[in-house]
PDB file of N, CA and C in Angstrom:
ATOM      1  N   UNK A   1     -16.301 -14.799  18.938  1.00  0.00           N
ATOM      2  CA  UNK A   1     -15.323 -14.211  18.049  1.00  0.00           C
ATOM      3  C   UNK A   1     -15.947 -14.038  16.659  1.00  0.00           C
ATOM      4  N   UNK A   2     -15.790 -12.668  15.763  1.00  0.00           N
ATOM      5  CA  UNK A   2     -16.493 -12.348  15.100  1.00  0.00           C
ATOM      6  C   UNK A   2     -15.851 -13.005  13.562  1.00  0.00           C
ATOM      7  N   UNK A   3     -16.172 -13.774  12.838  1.00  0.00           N
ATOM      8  CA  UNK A   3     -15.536 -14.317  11.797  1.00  0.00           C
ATOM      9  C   UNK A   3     -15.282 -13.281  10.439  1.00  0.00           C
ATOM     10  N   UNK A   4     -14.219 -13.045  10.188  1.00  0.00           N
ATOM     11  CA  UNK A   4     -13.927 -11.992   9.372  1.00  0.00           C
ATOM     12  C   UNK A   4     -14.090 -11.965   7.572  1.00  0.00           C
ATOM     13  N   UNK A   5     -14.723 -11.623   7.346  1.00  0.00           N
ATOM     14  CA  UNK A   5     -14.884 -11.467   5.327  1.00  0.00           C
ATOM     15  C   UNK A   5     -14.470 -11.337   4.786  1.00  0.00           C
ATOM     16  N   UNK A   6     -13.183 -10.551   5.120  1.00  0.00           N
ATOM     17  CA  UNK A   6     -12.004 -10.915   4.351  1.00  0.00           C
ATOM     18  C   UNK A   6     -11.546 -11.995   4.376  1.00  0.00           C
ATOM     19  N   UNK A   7     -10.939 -12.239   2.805  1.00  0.00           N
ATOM     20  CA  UNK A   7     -10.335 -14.095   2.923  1.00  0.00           C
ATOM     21  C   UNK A   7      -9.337 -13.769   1.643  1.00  0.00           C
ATOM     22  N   UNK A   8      -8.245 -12.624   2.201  1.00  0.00           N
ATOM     23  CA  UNK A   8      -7.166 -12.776   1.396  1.00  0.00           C
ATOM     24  C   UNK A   8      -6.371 -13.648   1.109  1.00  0.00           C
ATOM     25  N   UNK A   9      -5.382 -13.739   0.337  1.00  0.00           N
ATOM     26  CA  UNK A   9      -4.626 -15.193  -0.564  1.00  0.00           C
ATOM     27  C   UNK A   9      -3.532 -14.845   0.169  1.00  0.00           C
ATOM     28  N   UNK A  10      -3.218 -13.550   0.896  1.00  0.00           N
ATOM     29  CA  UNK A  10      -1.846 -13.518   1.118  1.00  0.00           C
ATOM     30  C   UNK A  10      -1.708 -12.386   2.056  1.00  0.00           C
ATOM     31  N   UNK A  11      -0.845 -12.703   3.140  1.00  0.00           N
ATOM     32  CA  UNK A  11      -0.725 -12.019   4.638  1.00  0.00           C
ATOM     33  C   UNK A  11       0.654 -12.011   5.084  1.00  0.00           C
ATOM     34  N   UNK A  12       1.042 -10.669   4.776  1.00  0.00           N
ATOM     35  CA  UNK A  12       2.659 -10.521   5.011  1.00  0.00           C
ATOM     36  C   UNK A  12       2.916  -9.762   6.467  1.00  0.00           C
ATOM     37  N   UNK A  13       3.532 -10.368   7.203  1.00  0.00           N
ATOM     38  CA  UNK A  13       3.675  -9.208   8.538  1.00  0.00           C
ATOM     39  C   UNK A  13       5.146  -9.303   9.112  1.00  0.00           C
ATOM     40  N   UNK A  14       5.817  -8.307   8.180  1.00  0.00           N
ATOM     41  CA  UNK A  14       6.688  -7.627   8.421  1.00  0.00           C
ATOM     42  C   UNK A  14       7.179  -7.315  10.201  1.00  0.00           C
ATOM     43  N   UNK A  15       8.402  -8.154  10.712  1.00  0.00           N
ATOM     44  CA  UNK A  15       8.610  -7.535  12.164  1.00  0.00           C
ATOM     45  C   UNK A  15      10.026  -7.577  12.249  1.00  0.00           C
ATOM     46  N   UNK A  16      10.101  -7.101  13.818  1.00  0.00           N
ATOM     47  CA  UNK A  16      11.595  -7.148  14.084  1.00  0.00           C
ATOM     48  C   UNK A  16      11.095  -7.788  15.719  1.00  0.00           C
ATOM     49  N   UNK A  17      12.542  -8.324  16.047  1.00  0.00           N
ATOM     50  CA  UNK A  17      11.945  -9.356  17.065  1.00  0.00           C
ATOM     51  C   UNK A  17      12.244  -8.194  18.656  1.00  0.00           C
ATOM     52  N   UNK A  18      11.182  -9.083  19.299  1.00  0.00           N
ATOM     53  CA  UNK A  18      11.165  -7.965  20.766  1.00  0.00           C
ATOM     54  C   UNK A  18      10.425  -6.603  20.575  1.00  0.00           C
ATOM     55  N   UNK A  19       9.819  -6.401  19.180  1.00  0.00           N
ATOM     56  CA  UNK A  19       8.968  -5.568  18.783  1.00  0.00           C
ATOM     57  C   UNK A  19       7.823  -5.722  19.507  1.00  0.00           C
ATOM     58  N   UNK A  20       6.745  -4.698  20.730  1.00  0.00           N
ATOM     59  CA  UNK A  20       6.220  -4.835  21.132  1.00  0.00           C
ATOM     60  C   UNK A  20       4.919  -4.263  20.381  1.00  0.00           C
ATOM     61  N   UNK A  21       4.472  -3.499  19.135  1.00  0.00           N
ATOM     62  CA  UNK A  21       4.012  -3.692  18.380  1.00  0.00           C
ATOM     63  C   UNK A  21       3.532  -4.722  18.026  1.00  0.00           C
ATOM     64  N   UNK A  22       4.409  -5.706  17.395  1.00  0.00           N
ATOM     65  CA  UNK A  22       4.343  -6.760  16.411  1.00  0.00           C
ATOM     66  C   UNK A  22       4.008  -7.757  16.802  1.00  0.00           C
ATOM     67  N   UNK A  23       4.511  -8.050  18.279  1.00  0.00           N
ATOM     68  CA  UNK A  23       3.716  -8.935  19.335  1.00  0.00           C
ATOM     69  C   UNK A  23       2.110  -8.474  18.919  1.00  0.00           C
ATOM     70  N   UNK A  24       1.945  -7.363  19.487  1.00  0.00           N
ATOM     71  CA  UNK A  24       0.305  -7.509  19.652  1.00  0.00           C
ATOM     72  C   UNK A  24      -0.526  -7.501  18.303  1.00  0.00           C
ATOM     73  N   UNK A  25       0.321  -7.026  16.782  1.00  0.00           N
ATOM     74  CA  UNK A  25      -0.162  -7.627  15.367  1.00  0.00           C
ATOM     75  C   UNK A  25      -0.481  -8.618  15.070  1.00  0.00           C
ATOM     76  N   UNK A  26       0.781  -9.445  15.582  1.00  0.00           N
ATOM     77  CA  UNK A  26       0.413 -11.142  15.772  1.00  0.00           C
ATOM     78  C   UNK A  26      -0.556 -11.859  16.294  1.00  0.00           C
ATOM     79  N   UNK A  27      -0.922 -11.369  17.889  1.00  0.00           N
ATOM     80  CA  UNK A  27      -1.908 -11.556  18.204  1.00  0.00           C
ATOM     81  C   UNK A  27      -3.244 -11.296  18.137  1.00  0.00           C
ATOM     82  N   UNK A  28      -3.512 -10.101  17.295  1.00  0.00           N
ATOM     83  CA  UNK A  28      -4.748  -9.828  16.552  1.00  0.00           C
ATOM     84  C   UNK A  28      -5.272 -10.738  15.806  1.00  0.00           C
ATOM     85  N   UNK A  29      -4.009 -10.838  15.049  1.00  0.00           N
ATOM     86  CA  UNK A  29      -4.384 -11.558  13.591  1.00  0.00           C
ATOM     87  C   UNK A  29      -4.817 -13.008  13.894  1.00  0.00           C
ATOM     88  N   UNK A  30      -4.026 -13.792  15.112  1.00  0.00           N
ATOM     89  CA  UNK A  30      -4.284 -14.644  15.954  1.00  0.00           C
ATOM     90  C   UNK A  30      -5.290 -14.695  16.487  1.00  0.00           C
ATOM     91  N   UNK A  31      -6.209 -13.974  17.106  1.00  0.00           N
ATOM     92  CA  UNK A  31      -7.464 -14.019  18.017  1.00  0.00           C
ATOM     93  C   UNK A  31      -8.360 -13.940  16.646  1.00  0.00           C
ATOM     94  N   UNK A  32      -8.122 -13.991  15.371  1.00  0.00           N
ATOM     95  CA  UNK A  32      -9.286 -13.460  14.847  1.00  0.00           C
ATOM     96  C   UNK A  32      -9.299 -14.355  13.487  1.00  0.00           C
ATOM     97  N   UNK A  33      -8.339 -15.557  13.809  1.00  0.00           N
ATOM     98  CA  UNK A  33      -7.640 -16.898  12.458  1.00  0.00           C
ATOM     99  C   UNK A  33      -7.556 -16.203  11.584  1.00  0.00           C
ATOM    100  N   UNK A  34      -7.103 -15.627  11.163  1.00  0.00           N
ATOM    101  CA  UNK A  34      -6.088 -14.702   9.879  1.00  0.00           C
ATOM    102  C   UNK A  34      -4.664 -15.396  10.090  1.00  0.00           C
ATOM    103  N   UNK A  35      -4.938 -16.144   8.518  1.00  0.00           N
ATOM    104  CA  UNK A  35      -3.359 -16.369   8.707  1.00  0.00           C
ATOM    105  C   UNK A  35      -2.435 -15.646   7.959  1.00  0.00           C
ATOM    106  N   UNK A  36      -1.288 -16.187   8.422  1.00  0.00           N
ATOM    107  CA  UNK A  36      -0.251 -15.066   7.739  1.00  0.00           C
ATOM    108  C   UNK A  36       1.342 -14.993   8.456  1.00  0.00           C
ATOM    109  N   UNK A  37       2.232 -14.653   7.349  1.00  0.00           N
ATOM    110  CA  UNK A  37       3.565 -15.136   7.091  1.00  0.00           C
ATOM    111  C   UNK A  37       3.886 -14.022   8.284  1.00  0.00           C
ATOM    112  N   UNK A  38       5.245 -14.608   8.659  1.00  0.00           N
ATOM    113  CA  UNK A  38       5.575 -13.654   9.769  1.00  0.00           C
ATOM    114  C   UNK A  38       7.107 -13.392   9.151  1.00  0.00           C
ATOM    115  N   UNK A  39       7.838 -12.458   8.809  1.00  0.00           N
ATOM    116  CA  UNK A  39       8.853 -12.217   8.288  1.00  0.00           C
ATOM    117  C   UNK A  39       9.780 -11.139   9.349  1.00  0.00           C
ATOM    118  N   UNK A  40      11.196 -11.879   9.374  1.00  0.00           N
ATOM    119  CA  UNK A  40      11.713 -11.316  10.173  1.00  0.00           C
ATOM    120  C   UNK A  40      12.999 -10.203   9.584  1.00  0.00           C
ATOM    121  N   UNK A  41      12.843  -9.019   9.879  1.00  0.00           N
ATOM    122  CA  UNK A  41      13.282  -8.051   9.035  1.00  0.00           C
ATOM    123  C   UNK A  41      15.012  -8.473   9.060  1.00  0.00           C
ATOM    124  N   UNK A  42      15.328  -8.397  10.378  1.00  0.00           N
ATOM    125  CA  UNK A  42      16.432  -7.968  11.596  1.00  0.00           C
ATOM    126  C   UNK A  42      17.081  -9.254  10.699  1.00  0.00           C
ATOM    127  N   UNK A  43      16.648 -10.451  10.265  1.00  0.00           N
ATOM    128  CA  UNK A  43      17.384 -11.791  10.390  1.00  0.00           C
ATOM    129  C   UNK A  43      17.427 -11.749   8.800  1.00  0.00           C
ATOM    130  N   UNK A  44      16.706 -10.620   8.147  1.00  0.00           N
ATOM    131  CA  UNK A  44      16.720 -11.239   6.322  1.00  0.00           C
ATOM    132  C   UNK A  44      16.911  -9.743   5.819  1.00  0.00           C
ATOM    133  N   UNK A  45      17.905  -9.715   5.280  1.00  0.00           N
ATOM    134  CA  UNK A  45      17.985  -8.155   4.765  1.00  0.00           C
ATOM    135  C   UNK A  45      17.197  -7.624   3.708  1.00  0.00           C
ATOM    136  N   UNK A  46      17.085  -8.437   2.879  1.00  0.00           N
ATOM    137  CA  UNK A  46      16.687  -8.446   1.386  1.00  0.00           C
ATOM    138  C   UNK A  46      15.138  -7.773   2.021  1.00  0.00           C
ATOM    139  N   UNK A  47      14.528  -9.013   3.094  1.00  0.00           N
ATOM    140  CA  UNK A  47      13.289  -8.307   3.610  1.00  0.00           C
ATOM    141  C   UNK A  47      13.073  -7.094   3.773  1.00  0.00           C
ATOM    142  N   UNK A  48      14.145  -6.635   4.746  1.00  0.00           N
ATOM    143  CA  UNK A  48      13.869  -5.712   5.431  1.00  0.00           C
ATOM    144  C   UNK A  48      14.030  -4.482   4.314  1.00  0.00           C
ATOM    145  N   UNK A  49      15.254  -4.593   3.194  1.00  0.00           N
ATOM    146  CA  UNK A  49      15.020  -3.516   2.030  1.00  0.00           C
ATOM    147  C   UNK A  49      13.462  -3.780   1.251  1.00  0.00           C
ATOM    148  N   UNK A  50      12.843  -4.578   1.603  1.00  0.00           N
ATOM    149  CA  UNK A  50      11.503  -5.119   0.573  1.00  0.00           C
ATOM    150  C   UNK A  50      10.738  -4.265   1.753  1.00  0.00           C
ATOM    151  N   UNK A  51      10.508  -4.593   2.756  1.00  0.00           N
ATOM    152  CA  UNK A  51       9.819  -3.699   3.697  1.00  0.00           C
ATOM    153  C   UNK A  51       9.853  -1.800   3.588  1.00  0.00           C
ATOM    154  N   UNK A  52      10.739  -1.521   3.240  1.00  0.00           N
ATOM    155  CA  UNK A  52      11.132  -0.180   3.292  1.00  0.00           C
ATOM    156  C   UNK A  52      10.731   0.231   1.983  1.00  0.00           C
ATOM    157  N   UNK A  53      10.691  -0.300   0.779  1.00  0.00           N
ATOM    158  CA  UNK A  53      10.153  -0.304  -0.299  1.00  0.00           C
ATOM    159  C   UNK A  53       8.696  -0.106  -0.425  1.00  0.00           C
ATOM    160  N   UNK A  54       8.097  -1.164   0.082  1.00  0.00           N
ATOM    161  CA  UNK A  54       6.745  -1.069   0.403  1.00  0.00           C
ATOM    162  C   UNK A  54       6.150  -0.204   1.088  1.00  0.00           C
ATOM    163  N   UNK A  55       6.782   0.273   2.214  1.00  0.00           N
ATOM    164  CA  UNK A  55       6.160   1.097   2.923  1.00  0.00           C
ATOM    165  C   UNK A  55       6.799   2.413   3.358  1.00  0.00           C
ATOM    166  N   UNK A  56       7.920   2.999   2.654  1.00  0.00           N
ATOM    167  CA  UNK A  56       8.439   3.823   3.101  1.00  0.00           C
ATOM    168  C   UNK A  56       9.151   4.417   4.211  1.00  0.00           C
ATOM    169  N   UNK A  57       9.660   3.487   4.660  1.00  0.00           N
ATOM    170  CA  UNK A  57       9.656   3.864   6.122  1.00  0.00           C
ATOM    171  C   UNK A  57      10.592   2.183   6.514  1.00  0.00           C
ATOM    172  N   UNK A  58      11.370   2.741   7.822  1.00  0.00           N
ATOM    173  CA  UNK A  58      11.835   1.364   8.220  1.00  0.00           C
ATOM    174  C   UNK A  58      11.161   1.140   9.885  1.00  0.00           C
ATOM    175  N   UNK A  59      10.325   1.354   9.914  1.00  0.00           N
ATOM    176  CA  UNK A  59       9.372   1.054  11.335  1.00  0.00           C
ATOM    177  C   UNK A  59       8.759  -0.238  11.219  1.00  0.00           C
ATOM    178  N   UNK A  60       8.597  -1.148  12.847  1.00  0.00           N
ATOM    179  CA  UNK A  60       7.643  -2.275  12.148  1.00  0.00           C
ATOM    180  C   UNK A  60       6.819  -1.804  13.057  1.00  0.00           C
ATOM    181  N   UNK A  61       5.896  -2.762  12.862  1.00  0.00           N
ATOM    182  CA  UNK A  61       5.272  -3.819  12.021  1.00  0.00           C
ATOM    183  C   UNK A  61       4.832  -2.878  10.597  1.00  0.00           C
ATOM    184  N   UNK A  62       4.922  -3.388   9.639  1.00  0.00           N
ATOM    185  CA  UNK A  62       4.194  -3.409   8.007  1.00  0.00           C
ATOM    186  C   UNK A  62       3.420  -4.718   8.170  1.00  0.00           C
ATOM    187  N   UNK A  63       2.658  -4.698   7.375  1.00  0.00           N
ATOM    188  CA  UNK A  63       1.213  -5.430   7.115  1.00  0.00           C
ATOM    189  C   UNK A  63       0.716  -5.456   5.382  1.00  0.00           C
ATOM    190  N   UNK A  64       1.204  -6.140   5.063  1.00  0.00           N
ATOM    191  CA  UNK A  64       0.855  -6.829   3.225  1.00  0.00           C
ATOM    192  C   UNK A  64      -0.305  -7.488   3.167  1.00  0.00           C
ATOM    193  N   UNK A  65      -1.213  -7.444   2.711  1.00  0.00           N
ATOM    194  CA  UNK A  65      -2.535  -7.953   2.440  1.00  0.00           C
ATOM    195  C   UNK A  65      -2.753  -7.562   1.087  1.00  0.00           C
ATOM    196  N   UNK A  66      -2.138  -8.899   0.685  1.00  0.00           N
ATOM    197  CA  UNK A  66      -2.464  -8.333  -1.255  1.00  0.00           C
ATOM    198  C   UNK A  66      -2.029  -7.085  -1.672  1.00  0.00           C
ATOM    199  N   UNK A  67      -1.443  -7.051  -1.084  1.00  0.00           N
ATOM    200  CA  UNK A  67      -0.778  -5.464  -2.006  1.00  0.00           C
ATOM    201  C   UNK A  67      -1.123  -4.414  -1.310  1.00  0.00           C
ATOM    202  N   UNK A  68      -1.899  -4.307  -0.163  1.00  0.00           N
ATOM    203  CA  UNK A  68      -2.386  -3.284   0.378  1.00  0.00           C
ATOM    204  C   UNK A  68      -1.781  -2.801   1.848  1.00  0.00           C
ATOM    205  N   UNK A  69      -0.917  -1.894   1.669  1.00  0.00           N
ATOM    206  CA  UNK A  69       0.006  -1.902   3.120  1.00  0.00           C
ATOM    207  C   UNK A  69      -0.134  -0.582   3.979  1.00  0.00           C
ATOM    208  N   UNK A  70      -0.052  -1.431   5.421  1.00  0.00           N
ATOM    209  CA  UNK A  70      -0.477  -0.336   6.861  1.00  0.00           C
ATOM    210  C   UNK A  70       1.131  -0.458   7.426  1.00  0.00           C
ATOM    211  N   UNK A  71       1.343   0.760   7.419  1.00  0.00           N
ATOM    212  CA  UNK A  71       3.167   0.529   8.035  1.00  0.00           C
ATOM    213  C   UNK A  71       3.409   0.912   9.428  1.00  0.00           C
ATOM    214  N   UNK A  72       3.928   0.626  10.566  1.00  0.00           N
ATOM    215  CA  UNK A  72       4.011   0.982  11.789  1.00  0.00           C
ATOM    216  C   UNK A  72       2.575   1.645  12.761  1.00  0.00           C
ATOM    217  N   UNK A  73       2.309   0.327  12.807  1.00  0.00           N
ATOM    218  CA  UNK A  73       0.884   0.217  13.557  1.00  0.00           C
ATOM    219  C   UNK A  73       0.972  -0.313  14.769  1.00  0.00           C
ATOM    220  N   UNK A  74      -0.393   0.356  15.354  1.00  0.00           N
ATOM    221  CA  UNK A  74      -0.834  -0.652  16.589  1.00  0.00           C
ATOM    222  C   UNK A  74      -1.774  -1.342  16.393  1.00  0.00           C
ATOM    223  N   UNK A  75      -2.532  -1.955  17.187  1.00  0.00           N
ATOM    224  CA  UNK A  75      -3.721  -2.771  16.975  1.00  0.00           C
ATOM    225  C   UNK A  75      -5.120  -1.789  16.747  1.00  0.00           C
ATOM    226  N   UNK A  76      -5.429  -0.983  17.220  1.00  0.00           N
ATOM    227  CA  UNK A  76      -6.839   0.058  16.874  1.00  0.00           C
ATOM    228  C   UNK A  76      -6.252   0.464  15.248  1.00  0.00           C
ATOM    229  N   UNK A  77      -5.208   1.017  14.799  1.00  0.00           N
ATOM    230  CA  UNK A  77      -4.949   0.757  13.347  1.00  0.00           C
ATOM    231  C   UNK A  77      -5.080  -0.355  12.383  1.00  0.00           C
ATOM    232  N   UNK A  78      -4.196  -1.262  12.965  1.00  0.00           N
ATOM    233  CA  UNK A  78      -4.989  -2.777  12.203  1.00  0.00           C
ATOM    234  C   UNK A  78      -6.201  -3.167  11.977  1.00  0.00           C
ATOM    235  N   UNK A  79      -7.221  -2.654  12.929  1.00  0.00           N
ATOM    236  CA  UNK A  79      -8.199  -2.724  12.915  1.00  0.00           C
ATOM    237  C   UNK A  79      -9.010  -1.915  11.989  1.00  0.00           C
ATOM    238  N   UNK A  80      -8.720  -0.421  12.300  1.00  0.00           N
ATOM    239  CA  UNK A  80      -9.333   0.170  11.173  1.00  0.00           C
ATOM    240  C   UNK A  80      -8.665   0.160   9.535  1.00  0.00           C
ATOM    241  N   UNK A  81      -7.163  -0.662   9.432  1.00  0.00           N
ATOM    242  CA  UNK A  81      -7.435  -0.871   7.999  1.00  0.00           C
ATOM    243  C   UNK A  81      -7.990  -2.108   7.883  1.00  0.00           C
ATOM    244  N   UNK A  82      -8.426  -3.041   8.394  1.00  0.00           N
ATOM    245  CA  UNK A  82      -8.967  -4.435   8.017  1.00  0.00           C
ATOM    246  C   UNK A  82     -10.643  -3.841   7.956  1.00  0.00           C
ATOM    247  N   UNK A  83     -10.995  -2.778   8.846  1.00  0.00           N
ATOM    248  CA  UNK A  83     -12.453  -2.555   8.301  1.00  0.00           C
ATOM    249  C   UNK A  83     -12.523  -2.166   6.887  1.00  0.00           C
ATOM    250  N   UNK A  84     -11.514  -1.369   6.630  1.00  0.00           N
ATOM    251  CA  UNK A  84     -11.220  -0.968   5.633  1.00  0.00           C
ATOM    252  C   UNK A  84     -11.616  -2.490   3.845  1.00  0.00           C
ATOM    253  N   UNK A  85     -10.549  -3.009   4.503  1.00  0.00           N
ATOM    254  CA  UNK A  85     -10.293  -3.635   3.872  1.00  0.00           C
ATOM    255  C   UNK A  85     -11.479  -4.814   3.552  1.00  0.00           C
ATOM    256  N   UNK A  86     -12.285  -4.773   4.362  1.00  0.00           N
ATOM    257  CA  UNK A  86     -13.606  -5.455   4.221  1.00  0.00           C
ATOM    258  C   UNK A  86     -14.359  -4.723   3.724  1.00  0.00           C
ATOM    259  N   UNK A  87     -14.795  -3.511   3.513  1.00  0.00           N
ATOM    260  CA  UNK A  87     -15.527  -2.912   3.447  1.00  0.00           C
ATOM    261  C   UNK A  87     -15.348  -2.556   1.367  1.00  0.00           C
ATOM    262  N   UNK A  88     -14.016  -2.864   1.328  1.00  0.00           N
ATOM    263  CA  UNK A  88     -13.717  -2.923   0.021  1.00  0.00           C
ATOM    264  C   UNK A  88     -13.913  -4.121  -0.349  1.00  0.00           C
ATOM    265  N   UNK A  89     -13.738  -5.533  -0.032  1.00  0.00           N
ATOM    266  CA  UNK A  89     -14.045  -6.725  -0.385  1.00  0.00           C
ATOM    267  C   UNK A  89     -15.703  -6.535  -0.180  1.00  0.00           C
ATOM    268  N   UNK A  90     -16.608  -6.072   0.262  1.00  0.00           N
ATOM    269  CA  UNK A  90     -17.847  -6.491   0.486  1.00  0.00           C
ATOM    270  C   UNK A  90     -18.413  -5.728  -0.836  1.00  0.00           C
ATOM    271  N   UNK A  91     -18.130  -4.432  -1.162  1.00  0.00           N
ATOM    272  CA  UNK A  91     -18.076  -3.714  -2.286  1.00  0.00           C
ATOM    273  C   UNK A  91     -17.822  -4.203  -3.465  1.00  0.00           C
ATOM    274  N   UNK A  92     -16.934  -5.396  -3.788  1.00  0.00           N
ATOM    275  CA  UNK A  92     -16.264  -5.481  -4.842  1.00  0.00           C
ATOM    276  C   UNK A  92     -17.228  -7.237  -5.421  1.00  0.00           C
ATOM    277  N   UNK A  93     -17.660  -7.911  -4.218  1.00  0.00           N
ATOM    278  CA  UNK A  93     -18.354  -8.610  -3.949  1.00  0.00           C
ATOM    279  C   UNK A  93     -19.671  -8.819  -4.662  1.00  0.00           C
ATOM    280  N   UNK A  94     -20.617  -7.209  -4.023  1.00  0.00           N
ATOM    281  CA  UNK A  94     -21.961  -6.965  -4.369  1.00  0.00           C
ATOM    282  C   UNK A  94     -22.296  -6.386  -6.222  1.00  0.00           C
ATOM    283  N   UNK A  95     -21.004  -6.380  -7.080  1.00  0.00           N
ATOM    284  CA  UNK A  95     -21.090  -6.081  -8.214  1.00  0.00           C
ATOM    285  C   UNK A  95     -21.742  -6.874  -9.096  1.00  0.00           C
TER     286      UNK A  95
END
């Protein structure tokens, strides 16, 4: 398992439950020790208007990483914003 370079302060993942999405977000983030808050839209309203805020949209999964948000994803998306998102930490790094 490939240990990841990113080492954000803060991991928001936005779901709604029985979301089959959000299942497999979870488990990404899971197979790969990324931790991170699991927020349940359906059960917290305030969330779920904070979700829609953030990301425009009321689809889950959303994905908060410091401020940086992927809204209604699958896992090959998660993936390419976390390359993303390394690829900006490795950048910001080498200064």
């Amino acid at each position: 398992m490939k240990t990841q370079t990113v080492n954000p302060k803060r991991v928001r993942l936005f779901i709604k439950p029985y979301c089959g999405w959000c299942r497999r977000a979870m488990h990404w983030l899971e197979e790969r020790g990324i931790g991170f808050e699991v927020i349940d839209v359906i059960a917290d309203e305030e969330a779920f208007e904070e979700m829609i805020r953030l990301s425009g949209q009321d689809c889950s999964p959303v994905i908060d990483v410091d401020g940086e948000i992927l809204a209604d994803f699958g896992p090959d998306e998660l993936a390419g914003f976390w390359r993303k998102l390394e690829a900006k930490h490795d950048e910001h790094s080498h200064r």
